[in-house]
Protein backbone atom coordinates (compact mmCIF):
# COMPACT_ATOMS: atom_id res chain seq x y z
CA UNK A 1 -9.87 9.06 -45.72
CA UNK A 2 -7.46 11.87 -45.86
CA UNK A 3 -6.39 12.81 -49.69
CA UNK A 4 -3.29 12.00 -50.85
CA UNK A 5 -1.88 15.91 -50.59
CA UNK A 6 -3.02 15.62 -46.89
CA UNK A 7 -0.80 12.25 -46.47
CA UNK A 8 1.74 13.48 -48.66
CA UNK A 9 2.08 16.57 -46.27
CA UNK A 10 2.18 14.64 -42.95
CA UNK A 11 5.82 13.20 -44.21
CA UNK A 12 6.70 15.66 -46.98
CA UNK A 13 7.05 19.51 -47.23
CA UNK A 14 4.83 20.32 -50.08
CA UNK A 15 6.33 23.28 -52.02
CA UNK A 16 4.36 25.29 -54.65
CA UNK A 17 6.69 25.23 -57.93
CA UNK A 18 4.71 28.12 -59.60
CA UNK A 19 5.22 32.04 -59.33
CA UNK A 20 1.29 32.17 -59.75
CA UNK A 21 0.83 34.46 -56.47
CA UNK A 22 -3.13 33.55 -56.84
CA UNK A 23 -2.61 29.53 -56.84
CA UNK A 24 -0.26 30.08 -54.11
CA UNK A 25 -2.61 31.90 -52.00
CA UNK A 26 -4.85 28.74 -52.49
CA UNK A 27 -2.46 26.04 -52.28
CA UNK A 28 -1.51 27.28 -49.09
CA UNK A 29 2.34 25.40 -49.96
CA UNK A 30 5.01 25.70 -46.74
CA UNK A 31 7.50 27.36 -49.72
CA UNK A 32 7.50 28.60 -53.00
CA UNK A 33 9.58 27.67 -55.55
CA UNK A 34 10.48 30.47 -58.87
CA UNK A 35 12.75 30.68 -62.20
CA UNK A 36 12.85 32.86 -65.31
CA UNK A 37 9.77 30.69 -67.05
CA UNK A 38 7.77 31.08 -64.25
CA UNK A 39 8.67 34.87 -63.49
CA UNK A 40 7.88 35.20 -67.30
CA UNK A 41 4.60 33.58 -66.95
CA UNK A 42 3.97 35.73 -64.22
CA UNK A 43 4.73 39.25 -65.37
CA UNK A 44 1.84 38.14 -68.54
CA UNK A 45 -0.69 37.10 -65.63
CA UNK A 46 -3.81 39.61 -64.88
CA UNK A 47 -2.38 39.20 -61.21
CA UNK A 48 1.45 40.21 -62.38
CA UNK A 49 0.25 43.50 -64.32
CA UNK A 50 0.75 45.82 -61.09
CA UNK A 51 3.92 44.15 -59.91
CA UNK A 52 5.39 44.47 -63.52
CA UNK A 53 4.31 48.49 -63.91
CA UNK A 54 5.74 49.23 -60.39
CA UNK A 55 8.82 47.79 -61.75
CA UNK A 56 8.63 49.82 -65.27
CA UNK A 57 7.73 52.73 -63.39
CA UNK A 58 11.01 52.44 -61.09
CA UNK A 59 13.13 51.35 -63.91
CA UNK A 60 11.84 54.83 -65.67
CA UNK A 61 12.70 56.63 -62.57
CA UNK A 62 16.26 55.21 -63.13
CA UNK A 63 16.88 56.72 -66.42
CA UNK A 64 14.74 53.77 -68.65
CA UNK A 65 17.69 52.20 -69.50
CA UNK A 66 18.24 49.26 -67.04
CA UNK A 67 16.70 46.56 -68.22
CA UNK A 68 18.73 43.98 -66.23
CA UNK A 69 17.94 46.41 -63.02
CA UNK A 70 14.11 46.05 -63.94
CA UNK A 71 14.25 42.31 -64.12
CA UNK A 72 16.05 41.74 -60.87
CA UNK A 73 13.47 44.08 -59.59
CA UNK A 74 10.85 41.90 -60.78
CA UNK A 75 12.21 38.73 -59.52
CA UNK A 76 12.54 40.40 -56.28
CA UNK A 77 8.93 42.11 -56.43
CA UNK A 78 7.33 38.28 -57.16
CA UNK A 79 9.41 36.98 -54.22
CA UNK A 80 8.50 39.45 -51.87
CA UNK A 81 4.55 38.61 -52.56
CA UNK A 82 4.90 35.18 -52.45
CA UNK A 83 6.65 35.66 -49.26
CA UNK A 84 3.34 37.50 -47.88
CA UNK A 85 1.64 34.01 -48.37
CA UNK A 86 3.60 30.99 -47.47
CA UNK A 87 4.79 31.06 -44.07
CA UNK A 88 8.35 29.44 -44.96
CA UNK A 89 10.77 30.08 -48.23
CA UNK A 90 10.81 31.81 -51.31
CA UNK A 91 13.38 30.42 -54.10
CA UNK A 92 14.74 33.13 -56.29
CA UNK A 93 16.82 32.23 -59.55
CA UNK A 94 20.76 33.55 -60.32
CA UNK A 95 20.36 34.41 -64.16
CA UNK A 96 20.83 31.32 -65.67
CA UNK A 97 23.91 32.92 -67.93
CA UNK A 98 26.13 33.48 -65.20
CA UNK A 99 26.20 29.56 -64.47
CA UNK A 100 29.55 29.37 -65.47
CA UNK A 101 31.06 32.59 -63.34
CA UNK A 102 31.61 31.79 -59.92
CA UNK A 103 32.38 35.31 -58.92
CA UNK A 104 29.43 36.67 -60.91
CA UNK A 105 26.72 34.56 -59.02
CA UNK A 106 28.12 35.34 -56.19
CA UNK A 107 27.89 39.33 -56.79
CA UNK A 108 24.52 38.50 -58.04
CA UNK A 109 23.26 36.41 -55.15
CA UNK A 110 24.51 39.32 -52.44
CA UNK A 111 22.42 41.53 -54.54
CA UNK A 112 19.00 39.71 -54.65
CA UNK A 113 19.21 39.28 -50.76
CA UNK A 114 19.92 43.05 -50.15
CA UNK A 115 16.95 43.62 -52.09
CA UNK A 116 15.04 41.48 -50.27
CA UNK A 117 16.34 42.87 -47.11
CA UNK A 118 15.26 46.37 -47.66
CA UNK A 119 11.75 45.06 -48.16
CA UNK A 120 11.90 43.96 -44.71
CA UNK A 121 12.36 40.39 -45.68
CA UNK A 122 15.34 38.34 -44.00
CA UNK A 123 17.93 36.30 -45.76
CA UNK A 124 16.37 33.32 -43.29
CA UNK A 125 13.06 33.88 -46.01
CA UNK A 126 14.95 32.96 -49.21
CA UNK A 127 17.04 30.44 -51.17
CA UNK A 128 19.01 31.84 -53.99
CA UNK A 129 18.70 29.33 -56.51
CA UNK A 130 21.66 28.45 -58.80
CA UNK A 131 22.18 25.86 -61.49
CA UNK A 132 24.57 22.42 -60.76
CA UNK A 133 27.25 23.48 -62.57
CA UNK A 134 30.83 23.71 -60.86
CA UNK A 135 30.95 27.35 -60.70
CA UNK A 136 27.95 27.52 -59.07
CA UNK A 137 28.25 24.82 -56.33
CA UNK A 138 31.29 26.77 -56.04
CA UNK A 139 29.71 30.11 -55.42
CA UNK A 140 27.45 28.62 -53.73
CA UNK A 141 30.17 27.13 -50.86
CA UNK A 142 30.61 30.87 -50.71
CA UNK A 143 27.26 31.83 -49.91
CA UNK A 144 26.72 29.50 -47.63
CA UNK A 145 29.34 30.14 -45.70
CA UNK A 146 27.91 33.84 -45.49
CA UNK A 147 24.68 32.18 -43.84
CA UNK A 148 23.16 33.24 -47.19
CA UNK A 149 21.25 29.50 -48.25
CA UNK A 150 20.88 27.90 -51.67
CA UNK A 151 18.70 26.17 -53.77
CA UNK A 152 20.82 24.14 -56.30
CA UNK A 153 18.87 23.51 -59.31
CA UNK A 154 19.23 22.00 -62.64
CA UNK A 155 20.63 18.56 -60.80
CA UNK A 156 20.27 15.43 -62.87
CA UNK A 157 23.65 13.29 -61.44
CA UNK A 158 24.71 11.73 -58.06
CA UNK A 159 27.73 13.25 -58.52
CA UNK A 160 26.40 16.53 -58.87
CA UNK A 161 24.54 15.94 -55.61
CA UNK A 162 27.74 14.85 -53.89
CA UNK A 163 29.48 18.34 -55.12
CA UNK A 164 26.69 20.32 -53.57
CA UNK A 165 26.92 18.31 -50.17
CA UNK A 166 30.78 18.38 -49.83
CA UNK A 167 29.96 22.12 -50.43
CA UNK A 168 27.41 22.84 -47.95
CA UNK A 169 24.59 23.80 -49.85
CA UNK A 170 21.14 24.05 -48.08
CA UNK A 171 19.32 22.26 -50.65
CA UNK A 172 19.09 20.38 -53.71
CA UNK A 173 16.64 20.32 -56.41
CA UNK A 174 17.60 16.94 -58.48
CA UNK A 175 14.94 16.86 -61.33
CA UNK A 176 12.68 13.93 -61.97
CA UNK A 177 10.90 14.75 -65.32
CA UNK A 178 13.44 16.24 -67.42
CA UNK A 179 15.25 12.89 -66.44
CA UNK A 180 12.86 10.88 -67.53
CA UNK A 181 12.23 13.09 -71.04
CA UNK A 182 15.87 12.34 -72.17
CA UNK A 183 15.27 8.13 -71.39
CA UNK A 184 12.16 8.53 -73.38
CA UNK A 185 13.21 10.75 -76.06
CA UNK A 186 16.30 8.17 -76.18
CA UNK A 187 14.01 4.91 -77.23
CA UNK A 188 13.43 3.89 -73.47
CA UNK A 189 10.53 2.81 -71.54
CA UNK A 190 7.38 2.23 -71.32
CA UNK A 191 7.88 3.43 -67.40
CA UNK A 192 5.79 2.99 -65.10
CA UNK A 193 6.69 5.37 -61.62
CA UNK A 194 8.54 2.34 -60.02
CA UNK A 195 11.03 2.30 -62.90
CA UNK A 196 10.60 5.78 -63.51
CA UNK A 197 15.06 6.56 -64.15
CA UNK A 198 14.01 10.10 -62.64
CA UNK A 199 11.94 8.70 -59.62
CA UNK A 200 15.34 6.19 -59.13
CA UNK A 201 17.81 8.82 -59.17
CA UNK A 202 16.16 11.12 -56.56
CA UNK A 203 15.87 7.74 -54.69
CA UNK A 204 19.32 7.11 -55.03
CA UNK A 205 20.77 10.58 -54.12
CA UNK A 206 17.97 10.46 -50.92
CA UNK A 207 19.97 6.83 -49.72
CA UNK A 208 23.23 8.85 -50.41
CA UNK A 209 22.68 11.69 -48.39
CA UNK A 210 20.92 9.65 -45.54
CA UNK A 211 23.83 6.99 -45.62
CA UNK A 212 26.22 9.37 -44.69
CA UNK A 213 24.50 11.92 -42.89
CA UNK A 214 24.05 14.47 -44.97
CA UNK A 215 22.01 17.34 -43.93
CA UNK A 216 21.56 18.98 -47.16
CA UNK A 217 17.57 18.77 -48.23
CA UNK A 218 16.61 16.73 -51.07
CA UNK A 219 14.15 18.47 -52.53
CA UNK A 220 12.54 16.50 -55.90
CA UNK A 221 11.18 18.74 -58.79
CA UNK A 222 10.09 18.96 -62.42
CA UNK A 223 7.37 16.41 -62.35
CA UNK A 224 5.51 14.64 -65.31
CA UNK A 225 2.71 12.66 -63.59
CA UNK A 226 1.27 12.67 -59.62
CA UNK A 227 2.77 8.99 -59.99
CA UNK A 228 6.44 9.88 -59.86
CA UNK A 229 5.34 12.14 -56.28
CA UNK A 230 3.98 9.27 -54.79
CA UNK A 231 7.04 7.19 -55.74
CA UNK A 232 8.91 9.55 -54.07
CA UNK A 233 6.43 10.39 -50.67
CA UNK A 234 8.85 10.91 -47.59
CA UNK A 235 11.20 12.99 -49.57
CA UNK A 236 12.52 15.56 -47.68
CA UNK A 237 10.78 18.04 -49.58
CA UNK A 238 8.51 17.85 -53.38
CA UNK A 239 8.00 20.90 -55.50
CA UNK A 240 5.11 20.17 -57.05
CA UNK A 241 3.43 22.50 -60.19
CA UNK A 242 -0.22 24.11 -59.27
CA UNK A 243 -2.09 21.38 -61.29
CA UNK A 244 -0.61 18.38 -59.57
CA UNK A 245 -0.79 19.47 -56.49
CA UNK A 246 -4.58 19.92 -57.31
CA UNK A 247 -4.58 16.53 -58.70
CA UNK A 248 -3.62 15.19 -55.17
CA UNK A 249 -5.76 17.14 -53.14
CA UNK A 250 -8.57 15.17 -55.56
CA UNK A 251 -7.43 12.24 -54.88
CA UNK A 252 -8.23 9.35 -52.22
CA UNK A 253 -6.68 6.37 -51.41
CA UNK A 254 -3.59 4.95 -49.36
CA UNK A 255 -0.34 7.08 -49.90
CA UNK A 256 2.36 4.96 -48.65
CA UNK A 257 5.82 6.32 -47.36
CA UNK A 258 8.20 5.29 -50.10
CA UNK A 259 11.87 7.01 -48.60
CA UNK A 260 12.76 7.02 -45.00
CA UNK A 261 16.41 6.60 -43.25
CA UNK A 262 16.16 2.77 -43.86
CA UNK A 263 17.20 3.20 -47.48
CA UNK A 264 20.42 4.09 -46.21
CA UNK A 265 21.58 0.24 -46.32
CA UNK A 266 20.95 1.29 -50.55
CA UNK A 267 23.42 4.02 -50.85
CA UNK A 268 26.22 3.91 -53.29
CA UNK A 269 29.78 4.74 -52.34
CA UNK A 270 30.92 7.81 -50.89
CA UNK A 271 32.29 10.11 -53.39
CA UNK A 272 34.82 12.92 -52.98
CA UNK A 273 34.97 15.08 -56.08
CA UNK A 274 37.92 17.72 -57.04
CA UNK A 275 37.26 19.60 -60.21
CA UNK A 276 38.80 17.19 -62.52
CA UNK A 277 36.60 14.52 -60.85
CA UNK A 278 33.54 16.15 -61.22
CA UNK A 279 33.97 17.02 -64.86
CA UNK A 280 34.66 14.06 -65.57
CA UNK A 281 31.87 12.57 -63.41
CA UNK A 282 29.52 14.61 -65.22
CA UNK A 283 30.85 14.36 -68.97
CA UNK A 284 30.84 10.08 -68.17
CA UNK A 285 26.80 10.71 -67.77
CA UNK A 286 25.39 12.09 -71.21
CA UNK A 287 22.00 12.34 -69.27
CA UNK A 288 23.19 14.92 -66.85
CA UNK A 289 25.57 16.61 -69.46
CA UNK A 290 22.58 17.90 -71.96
CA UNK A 291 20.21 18.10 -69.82
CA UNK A 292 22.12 20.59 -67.56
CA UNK A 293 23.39 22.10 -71.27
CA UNK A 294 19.59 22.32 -71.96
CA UNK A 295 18.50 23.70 -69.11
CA UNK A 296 20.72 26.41 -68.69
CA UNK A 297 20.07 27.38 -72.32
CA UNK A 298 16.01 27.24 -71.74
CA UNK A 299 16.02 29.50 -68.44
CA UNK A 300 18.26 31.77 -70.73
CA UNK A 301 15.96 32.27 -73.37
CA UNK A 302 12.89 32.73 -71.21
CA UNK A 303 15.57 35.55 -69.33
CA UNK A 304 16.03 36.78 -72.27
CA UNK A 305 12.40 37.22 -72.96
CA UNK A 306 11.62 38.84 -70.18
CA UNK A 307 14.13 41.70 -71.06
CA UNK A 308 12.92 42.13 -74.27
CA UNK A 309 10.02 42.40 -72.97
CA UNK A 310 10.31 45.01 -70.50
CA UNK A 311 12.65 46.94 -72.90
CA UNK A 312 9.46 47.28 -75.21
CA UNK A 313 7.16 48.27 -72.20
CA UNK A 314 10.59 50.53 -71.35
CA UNK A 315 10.57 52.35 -74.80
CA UNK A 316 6.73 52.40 -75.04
């Protein structure tokens, strides 16, 4: 019997959620999924040393005193490899602090695709990834509209998902770990992957979209355990960390389809959100509220790591 990876694959895009260009290169993943802790991890890898002194080396070039130049250089370099070895999409990050400026992202998002463009690779390559706030569904209505596609990350509500829809985004990355961290953390469970809150809310926004033909991708990330993947096989698309997608490729056994079209007949109502709605949406759902609060804060600090970082290898 084929492995579960191999069954997940024939209904799911499997996408690598790792900027490890190595255990890409093995994984052989159909995209490839970054953010600033990854990039971070990367740049400290054996395998990131050369991409991260090409960058130091061009950033000295510059006058050494870019350091926000040298990281978007960085995130671009890491893109550009991974796009050597997966034959469909690279995901590259906004800086997390400019969640809350639509105009900044925007500037921002322009800027990462140039890059990419002069290193031969087209904007049809990448998916400029942006957190779930308003601003950046928001800028990303922009972008899209530009034919530039996103990756809107950081989602933990339905009505976050129906903000991104109504605004045309590509895709959507709701997160099934983190949700289940906060139910935990907050005195629930045991779960097991059929209760799993984060499993039932990717569910739920996959019957949404479905119900009323939605062609934004769901795209289910930020997993604890291989059980929550299979609870979700059929997804539209699963990025999946290095060591779980190991863990399946290991592992035998029947992997039944869980979502298809039929769960439309499951979908909640049809939501149209203004501003005011969605805030209030969103501030109704303590769940989404910190966790996009925490999230924003966490790719921050690893962003801000990374500069001070290669403002030491800078100055050295």
């Amino acid at each position: 019997m084929a492995s579960k990876l191999e069954q997940l694959r024939d209904m799911t895009v499997v996408v690598a959620d790792t900027g490890d260009i190595e255990a890409v290169a093995r994984l052989k993943p159909q995209d490839c999924t970054t953010n600033p802790t990854l990039i971070l991890k990367a740049v400290e890898s054996a395998a990131g040393q050369p991409i991260l002194e090409e960058a130091l080396a061009w950033g000295r070039m510059q006058g050494g005193n870019n350091v926000d130049a040298v990281c978007d250089r960085l995130a671009v370099a890491f893109g550009a490899e991974l796009a050597k070895v997966v034959p469909g999409r690279v995901s590259t990050e906004v800086d997390a602090d400019l969640s809350f400026d639509t105009q900044a992202t925007v500037a921002k998002a322009r800027q990462i695709i140039e890059a990419y463009q002069a290193k031969g690779i087209g904007r049809e390559r990448i998916l400029i990834k942006i957190a779930s706030t308003w601003e950046g569904i928001r800028a990303a209505e922009v972008l899209q509209k530009e034919g530039i596609d996103c990756n809107l990350t950081l989602l933990f509500s339905l009505a976050q998902a129906a903000a991104c829809a109504d605004a045309g985004a590509y895709l959507i990355s709701p997160f099934v770990g983190r949700i289940l961290d906060w139910h935990v953390k907050n005195g629930g469970g045991p779960y097991q992957a059929e209760n799993d809150p984060g499993v039932l809310s990717v569910r739920n926004i996959y019957a949404y979209y479905k119900a009323y033909d939605i062609k934004t991708v769901v795209m289910g990330a930020s997993f604890r355990n291989s059980g929550e993947i299979e609870a979700l096989a059929g997804c539209d698309r699963l990025t999946i960390s290095p060591a779980l997608i190991d863990e399946l490729a290991n592992a035998t056994g029947e992997l039944p389809r869980r979502l298809s079209s039929a769960v439309a007949s499951e979908a909640p109502a049809l939501m149209k959100l203004d501003e005011k709605a969605f805030r209030f949406a969103l501030n109704e759902d303590a769940m989404a509220t910190e966790k996009l609060a925490e999230g924003i804060r966490g790719f921050v600090k690893d962003l801000r790591s990374l500069k001070t970082l290669v403002s030491q290898r800078l100055s050295a």
